[in-house]
C-alpha atoms as a PDB file:
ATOM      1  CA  UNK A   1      63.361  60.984  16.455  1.00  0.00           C
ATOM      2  CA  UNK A   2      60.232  58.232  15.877  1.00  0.00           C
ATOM      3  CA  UNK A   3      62.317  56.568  12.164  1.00  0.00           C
ATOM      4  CA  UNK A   4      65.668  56.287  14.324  1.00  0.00           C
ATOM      5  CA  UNK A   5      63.738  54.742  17.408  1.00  0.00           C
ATOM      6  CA  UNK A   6      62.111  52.692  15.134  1.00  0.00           C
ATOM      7  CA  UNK A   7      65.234  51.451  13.336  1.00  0.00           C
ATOM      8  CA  UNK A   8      67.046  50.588  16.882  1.00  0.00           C
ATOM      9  CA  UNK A   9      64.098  48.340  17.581  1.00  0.00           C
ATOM     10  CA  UNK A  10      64.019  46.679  13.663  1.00  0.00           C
ATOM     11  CA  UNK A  11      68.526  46.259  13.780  1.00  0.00           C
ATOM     12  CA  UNK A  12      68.417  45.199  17.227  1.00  0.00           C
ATOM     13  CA  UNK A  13      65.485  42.384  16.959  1.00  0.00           C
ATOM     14  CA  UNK A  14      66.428  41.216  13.129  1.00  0.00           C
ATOM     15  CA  UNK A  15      70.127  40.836  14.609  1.00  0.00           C
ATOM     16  CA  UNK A  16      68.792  38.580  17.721  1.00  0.00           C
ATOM     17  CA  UNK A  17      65.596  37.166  16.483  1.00  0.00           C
ATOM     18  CA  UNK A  18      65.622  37.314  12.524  1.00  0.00           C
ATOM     19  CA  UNK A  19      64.320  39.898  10.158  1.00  0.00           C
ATOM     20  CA  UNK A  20      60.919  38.804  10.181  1.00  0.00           C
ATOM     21  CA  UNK A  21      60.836  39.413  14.005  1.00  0.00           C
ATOM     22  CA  UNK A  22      62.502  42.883  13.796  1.00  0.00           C
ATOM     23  CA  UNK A  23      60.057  43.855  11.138  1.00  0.00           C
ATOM     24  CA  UNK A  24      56.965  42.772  13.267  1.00  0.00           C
ATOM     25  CA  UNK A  25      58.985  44.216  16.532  1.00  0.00           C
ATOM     26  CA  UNK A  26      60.085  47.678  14.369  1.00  0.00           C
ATOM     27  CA  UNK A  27      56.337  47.583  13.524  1.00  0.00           C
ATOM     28  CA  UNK A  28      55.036  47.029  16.953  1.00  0.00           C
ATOM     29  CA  UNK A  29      57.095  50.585  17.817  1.00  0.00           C
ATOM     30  CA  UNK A  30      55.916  52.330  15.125  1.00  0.00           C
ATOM     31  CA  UNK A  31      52.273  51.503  15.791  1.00  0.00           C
ATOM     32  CA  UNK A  32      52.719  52.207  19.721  1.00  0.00           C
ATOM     33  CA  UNK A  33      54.596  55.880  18.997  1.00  0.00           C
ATOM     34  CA  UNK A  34      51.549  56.533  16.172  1.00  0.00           C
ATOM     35  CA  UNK A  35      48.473  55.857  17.933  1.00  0.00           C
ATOM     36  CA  UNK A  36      48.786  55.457  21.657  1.00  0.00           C
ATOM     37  CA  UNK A  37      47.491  58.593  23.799  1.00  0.00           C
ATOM     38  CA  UNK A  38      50.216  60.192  25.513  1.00  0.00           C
ATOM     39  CA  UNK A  39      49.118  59.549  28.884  1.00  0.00           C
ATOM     40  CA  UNK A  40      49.054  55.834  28.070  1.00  0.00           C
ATOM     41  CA  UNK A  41      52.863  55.189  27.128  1.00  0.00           C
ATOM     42  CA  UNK A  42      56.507  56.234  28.562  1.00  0.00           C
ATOM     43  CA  UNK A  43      59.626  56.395  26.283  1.00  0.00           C
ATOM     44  CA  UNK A  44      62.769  56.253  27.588  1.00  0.00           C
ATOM     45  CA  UNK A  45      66.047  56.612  25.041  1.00  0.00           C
ATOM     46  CA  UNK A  46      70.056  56.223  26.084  1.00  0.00           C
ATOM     47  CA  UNK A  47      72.297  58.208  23.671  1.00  0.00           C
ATOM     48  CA  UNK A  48      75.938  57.826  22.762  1.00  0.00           C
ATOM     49  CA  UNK A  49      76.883  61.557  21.931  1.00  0.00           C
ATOM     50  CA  UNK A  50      74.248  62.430  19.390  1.00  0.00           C
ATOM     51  CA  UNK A  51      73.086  58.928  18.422  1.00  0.00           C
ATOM     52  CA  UNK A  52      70.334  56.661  20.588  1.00  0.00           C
ATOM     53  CA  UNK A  53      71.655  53.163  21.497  1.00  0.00           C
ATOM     54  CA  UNK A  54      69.124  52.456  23.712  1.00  0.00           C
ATOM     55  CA  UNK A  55      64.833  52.545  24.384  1.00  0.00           C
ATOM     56  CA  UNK A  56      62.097  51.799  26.719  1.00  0.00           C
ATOM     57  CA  UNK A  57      58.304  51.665  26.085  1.00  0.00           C
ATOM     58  CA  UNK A  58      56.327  51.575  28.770  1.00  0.00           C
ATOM     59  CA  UNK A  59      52.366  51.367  28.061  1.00  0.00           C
ATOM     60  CA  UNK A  60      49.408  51.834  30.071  1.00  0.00           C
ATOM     61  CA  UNK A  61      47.686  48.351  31.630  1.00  0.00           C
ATOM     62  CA  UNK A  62      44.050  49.079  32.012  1.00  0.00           C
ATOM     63  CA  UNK A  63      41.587  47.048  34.711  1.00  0.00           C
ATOM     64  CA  UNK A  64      37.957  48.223  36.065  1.00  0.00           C
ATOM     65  CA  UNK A  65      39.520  49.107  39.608  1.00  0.00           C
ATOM     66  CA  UNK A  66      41.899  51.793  39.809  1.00  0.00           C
ATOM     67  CA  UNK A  67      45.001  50.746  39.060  1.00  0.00           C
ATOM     68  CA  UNK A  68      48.118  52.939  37.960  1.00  0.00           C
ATOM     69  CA  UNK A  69      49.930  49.772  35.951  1.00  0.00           C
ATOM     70  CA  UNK A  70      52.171  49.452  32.956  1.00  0.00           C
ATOM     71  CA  UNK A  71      53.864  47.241  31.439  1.00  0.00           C
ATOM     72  CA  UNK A  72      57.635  47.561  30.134  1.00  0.00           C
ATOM     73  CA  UNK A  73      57.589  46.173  26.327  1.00  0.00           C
ATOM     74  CA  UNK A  74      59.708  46.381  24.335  1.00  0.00           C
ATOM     75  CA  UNK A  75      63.396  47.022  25.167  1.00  0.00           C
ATOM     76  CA  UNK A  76      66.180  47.382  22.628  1.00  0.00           C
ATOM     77  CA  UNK A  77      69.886  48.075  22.924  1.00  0.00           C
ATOM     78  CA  UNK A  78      72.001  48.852  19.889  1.00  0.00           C
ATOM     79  CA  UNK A  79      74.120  45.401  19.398  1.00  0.00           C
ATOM     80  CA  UNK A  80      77.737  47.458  19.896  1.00  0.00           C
ATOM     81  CA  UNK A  81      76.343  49.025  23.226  1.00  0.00           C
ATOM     82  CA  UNK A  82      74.807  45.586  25.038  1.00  0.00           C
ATOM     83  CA  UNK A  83      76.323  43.890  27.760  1.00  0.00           C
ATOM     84  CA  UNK A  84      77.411  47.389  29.498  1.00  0.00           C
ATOM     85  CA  UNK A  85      74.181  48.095  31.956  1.00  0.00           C
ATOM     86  CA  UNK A  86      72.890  50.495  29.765  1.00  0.00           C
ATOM     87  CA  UNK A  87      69.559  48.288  28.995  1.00  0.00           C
ATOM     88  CA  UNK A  88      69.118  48.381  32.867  1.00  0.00           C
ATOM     89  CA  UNK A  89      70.497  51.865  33.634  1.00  0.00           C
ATOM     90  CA  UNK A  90      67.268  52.782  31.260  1.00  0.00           C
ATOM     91  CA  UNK A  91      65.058  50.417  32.853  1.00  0.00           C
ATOM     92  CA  UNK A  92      66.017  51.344  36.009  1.00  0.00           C
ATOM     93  CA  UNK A  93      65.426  55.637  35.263  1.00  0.00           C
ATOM     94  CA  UNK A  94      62.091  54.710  33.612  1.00  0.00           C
ATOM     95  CA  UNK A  95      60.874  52.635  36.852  1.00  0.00           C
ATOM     96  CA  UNK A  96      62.131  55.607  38.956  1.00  0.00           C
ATOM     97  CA  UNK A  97      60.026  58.176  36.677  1.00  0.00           C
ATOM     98  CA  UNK A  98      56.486  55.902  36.882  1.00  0.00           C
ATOM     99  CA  UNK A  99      56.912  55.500  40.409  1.00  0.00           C
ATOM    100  CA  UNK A 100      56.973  59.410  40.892  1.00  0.00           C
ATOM    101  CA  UNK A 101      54.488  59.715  38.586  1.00  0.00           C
ATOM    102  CA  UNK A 102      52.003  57.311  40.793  1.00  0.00           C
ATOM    103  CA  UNK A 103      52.324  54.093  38.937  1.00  0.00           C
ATOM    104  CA  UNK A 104      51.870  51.276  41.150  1.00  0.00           C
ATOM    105  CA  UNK A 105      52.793  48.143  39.364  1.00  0.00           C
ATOM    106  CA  UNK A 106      54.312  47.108  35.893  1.00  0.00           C
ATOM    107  CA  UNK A 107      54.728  44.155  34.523  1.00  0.00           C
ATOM    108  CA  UNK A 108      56.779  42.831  31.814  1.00  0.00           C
ATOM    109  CA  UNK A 109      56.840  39.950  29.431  1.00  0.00           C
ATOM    110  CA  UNK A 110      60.138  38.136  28.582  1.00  0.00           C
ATOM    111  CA  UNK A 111      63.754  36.990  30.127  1.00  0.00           C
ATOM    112  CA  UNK A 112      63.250  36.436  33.669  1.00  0.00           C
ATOM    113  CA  UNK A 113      67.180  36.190  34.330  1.00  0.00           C
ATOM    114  CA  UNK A 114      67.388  39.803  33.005  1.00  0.00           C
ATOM    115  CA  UNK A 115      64.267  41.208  33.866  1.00  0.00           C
ATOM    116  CA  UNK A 116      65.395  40.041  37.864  1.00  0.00           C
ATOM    117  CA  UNK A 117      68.033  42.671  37.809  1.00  0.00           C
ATOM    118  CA  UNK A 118      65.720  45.681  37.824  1.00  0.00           C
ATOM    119  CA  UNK A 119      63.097  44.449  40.215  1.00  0.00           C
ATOM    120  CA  UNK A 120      60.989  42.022  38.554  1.00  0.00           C
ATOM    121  CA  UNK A 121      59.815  38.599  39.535  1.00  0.00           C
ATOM    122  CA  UNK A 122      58.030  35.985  38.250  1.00  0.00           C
ATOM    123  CA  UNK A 123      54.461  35.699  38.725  1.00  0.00           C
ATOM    124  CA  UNK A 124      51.720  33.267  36.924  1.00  0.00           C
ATOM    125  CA  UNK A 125      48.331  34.820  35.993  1.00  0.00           C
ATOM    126  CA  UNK A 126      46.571  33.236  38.736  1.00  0.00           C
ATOM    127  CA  UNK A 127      48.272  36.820  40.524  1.00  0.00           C
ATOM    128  CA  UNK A 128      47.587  38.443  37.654  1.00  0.00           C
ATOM    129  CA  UNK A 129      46.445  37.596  33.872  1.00  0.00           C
ATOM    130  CA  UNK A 130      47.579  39.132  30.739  1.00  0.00           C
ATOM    131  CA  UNK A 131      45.812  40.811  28.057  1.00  0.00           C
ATOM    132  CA  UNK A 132      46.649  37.733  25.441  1.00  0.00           C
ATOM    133  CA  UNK A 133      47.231  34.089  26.053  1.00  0.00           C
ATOM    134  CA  UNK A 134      51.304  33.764  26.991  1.00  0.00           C
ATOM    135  CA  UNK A 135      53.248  31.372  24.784  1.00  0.00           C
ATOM    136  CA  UNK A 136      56.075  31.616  27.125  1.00  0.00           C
ATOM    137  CA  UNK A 137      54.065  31.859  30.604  1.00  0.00           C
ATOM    138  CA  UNK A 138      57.226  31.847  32.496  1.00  0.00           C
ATOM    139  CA  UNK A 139      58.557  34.661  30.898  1.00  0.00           C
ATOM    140  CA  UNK A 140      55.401  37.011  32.664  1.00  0.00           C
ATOM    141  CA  UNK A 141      57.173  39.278  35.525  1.00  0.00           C
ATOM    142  CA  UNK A 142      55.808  42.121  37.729  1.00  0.00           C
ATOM    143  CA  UNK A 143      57.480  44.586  39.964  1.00  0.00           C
ATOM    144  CA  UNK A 144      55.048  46.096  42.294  1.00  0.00           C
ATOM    145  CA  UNK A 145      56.564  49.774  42.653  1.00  0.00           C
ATOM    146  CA  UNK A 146      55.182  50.812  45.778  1.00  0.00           C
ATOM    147  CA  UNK A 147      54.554  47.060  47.667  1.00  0.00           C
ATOM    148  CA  UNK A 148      56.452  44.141  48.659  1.00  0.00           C
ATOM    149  CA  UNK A 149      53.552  42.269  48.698  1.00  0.00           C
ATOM    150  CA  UNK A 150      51.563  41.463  45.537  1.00  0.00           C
ATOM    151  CA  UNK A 151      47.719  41.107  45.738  1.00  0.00           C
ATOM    152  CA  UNK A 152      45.844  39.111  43.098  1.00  0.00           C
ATOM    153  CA  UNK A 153      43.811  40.831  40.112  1.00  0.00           C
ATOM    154  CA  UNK A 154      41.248  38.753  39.126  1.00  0.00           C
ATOM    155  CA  UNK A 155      40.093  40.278  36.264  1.00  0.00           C
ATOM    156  CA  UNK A 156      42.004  40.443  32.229  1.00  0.00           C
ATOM    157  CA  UNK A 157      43.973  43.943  31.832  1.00  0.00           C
ATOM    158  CA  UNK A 158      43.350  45.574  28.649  1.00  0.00           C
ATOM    159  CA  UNK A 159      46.603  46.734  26.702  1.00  0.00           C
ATOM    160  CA  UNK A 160      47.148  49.136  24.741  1.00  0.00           C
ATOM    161  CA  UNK A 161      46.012  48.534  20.608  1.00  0.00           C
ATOM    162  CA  UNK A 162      48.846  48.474  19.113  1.00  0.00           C
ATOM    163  CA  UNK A 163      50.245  45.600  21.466  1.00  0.00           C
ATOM    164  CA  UNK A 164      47.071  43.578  21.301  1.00  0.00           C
ATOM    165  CA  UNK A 165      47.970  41.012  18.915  1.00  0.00           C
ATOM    166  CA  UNK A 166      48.899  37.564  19.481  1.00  0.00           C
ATOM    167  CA  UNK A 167      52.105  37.476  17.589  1.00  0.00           C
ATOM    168  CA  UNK A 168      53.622  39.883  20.824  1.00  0.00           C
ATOM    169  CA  UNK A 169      52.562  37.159  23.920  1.00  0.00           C
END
């Protein structure tokens, strides 16, 4: 249900961040459900009988070599459901599904104490870069799904269009 989804995202974000940033974040959603291919995202909700309290986007990360990589952006959890594990229950199910699916690394951009609890770890983009210039470079994370150890990407990954603006990094 793409307006409810949407909504979860907008409440959750204007309640954290401000309205402005749960417009541009409720936009962001809408924009990523509209026009990515559906090989090129994951969506992941949580619901509380009929009612979704939780979602997950995962989109496609594209470099030159071949490279199954995503990265997990963004995450919302209705304000009465945080602080349960449901946020990284859903994380957690979504990682599980990519992995079986062949994806071999995602990376994600924002709260490194939270992000740590699924699998993710700080990296700077001399391992790899990101599609836009970070304003918060410590907040860039990877979890490599199918190695402990990390190799360096040289090259810029492209995102997905509806997540290449500055205003997300």
């Amino acid at each position: 249900n793409d307006p409810e989804i949407v909504n979860l995202f907008k409440n959750v974000f204007s309640a954290s961040e401000g309205v402005d940033e749960g417009a541009l974040i409720g936009n962001l959603v809408m924009e990523m459900i509209k026009t990515t291919n559906t090989k090129d995202i994951f969506g992941f909700v949580a619901q509380d009988q009929k009612e979704i309290i939780s979602c997950v986007f995962f989109t496609r990360l594209s470099f030159q070599k071949p490279l199954e990589a995503f990265i997990l952006s963004p995450v919302a959890v209705s304000s009465k459901s945080q602080g349960k594990g449901i946020g990284q229950k859903l994380i957690t199910f979504g990682l599980e599904h990519l992995k079986a699916n062949g994806v071999e690394l995602v990376l994600t951009y924002g709260d490194a104490k939270f992000y740590s609890k699924v699998g993710f770890r700080k990296i700077t983009e001399d391992i790899i870069k990101a599609p836009r210039e970070l304003s918060h470079p410590e907040g860039w994370l990877c979890n490599p799904l199918h190695e402990e150890c990390l190799k360096p990407i040289s090259e810029k990954p492209k995102c997905v269009s509806a997540l290449d603006y500055a205003e997300y990094w």
